[in-house]
Protein backbone atom coordinates (compact mmCIF):
# COMPACT_ATOMS: atom_id res chain seq x y z
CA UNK A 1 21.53 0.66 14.01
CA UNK A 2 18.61 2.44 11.63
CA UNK A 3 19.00 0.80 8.00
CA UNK A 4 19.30 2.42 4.92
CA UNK A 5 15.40 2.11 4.23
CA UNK A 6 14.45 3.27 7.40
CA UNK A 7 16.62 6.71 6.79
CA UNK A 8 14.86 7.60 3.59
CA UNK A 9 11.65 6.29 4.77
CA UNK A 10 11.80 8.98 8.16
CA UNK A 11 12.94 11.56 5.77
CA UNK A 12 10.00 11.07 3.51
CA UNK A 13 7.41 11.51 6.40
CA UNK A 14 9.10 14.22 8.16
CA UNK A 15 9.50 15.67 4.85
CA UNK A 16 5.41 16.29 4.44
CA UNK A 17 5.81 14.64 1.29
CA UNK A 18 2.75 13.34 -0.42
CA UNK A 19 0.02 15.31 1.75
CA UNK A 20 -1.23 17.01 -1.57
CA UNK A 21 -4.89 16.58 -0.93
CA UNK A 22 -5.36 15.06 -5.09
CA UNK A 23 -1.87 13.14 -5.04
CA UNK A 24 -3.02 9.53 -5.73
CA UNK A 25 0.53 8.70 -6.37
CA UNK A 26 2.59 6.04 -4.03
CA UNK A 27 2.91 8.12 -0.88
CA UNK A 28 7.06 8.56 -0.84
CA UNK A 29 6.53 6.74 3.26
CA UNK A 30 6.13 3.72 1.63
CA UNK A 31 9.52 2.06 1.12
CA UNK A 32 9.34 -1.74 -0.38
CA UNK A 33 11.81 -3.78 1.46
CA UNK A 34 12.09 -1.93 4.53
CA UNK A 35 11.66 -3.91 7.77
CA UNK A 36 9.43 -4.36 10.36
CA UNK A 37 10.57 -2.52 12.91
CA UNK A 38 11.88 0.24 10.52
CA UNK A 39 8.30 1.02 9.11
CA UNK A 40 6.91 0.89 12.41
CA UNK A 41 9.65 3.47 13.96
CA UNK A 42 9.35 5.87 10.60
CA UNK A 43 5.11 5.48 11.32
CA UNK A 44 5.27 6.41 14.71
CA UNK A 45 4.24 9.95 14.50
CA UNK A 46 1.90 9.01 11.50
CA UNK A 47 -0.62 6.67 12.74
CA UNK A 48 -3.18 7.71 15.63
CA UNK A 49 -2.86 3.95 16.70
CA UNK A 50 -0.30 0.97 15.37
CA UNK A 51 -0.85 -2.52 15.89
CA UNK A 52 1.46 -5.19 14.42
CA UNK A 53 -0.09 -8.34 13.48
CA UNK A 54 1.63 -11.44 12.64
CA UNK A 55 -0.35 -14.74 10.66
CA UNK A 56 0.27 -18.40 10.77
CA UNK A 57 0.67 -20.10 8.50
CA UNK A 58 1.96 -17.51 6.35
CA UNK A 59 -1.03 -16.37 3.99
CA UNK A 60 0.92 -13.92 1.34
CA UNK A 61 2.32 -16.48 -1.43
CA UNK A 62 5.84 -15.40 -1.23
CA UNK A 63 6.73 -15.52 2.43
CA UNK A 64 8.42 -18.52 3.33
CA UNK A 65 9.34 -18.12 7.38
CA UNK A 66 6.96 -15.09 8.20
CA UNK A 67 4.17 -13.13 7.50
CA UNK A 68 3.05 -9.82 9.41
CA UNK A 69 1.12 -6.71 8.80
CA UNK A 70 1.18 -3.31 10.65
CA UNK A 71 -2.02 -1.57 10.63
CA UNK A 72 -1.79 2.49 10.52
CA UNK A 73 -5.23 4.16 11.52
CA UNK A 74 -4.73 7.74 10.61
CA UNK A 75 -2.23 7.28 7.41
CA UNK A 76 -2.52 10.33 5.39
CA UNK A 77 -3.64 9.63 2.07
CA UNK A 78 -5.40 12.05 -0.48
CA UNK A 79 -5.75 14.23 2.46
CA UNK A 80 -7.64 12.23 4.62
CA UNK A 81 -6.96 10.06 7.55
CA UNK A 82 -7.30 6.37 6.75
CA UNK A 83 -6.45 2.87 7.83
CA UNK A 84 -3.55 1.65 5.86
CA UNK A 85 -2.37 -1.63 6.07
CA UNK A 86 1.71 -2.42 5.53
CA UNK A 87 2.07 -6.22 4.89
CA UNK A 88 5.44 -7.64 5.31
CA UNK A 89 6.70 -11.20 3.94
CA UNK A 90 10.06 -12.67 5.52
CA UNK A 91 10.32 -9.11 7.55
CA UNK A 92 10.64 -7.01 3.60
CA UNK A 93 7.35 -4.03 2.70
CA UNK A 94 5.91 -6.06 0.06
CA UNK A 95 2.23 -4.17 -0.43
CA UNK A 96 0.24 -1.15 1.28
CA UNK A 97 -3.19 -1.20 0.84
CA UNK A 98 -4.89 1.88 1.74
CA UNK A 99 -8.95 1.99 2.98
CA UNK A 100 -10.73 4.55 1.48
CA UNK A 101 -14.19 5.30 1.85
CA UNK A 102 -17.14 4.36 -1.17
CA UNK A 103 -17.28 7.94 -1.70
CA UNK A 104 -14.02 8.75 -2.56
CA UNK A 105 -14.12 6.08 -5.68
CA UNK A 106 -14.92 8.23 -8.67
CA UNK A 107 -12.13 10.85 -7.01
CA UNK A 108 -9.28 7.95 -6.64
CA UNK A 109 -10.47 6.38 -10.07
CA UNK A 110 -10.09 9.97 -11.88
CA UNK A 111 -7.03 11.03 -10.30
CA UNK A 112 -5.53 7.48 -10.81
CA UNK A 113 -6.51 7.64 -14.67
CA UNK A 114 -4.67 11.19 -14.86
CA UNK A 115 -1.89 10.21 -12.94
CA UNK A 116 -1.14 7.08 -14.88
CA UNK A 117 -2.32 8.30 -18.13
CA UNK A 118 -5.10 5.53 -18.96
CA UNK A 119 -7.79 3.72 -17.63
CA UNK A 120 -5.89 0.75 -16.76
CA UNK A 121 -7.00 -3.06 -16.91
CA UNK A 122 -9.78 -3.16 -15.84
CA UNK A 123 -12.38 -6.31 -14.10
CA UNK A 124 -15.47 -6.64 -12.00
CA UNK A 125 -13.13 -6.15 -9.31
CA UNK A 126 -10.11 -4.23 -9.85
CA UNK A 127 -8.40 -1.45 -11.81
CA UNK A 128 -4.93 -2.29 -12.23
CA UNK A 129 -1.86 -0.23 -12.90
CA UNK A 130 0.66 -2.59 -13.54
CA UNK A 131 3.71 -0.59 -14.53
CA UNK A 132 3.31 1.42 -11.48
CA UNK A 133 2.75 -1.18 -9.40
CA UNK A 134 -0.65 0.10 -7.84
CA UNK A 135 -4.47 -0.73 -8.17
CA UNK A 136 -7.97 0.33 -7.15
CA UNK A 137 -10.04 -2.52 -5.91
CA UNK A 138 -13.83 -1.69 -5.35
CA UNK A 139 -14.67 -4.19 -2.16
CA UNK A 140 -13.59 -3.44 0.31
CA UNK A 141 -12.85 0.55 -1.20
CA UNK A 142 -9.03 0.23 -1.39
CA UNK A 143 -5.90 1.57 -3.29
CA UNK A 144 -3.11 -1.12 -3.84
CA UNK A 145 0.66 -0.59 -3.56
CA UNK A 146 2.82 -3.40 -4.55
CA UNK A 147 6.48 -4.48 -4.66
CA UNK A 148 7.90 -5.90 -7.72
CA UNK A 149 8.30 -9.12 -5.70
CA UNK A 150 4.76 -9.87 -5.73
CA UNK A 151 3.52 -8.05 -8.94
CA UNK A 152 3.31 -11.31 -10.97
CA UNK A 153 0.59 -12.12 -8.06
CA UNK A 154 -1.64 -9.25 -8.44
CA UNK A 155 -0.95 -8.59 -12.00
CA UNK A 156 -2.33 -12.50 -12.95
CA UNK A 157 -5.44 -10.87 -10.81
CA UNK A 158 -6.17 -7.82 -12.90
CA UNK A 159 -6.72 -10.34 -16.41
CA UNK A 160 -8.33 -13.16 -14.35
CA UNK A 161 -10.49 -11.17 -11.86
CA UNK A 162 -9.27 -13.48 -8.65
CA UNK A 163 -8.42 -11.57 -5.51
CA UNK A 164 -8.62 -13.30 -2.35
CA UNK A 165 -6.37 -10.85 0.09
């Protein structure tokens, strides 16, 4: 039976919604707490290849049985085709990161700082966005979507410029 997450998630991707080609915003596909398998059945039209990865030990802090990632080449995002990367702890979304390429930074960082109204906190390595749950981090070139479950994890990052992920 398809769980409530994985309902709204389809709907959102059949929907179109987020393909604006400036909307640095939280794509609407990306669901925290959805499962596995219902990210990787609302993705399957979305991603010109899927592979599911699983790591052990667990390497994301708050996973205590499992930790996996599915890895979306050809993820819409800012209307381009990209690798996005959906990490799972205990079988729950818990971050996105989307790969972007070195020329797109001053684009994301500009549409970020008018979407979010600021510049953000700001470090050698990251620009983060805390009450909206997002980032930009400049190596590798990525944008950052986070559940609230691990936001005291990346948020300690933004002040103390430690990001190991």
């Amino acid at each position: 039976m398809t769980s409530f997450f994985a309902m709204i998630t389809i709907a959102a991707l059949l929907s179109g919604a987020n393909a604006s080609f400036h909307d640095v915003a939280k794509p609407d596909s990306i669901t925290f707490g959805s499962s596995v398998i219902d990210i990787q059945t609302a993705l399957a039209a979305h991603c010109s290849k899927m592979e599911l990865r699983s790591f052990t030990p667990p390497r994301i802090p708050i996973a205590k049985e499992s930790h996996q990632q599915i890895d979306c080449q050809g993820f819409n995002y800012m209307g381009e085709p990209r690798l996005a990367e959906f990490v799972f702890a205990d079988n729950r979304l818990q971050l996105v990161w989307i790969l972007v390429d070195e020329d797109d930074q001053d684009r994301i960082i500009a549409a970020m700082a008018e979407e979010y109204g600021r510049e953000g906190l700001k470090n050698e390595i990251v620009i983060g966005y805390p009450e909206h749950r997002t980032a930009w981090r400049y190596h590798p070139t990525e944008v950052l979507f986070y559940s609230q479950d691990v936001g005291p994890i990346f948020e300690a990052r933004f002040e103390t410029e430690e990001t190991d992920d």
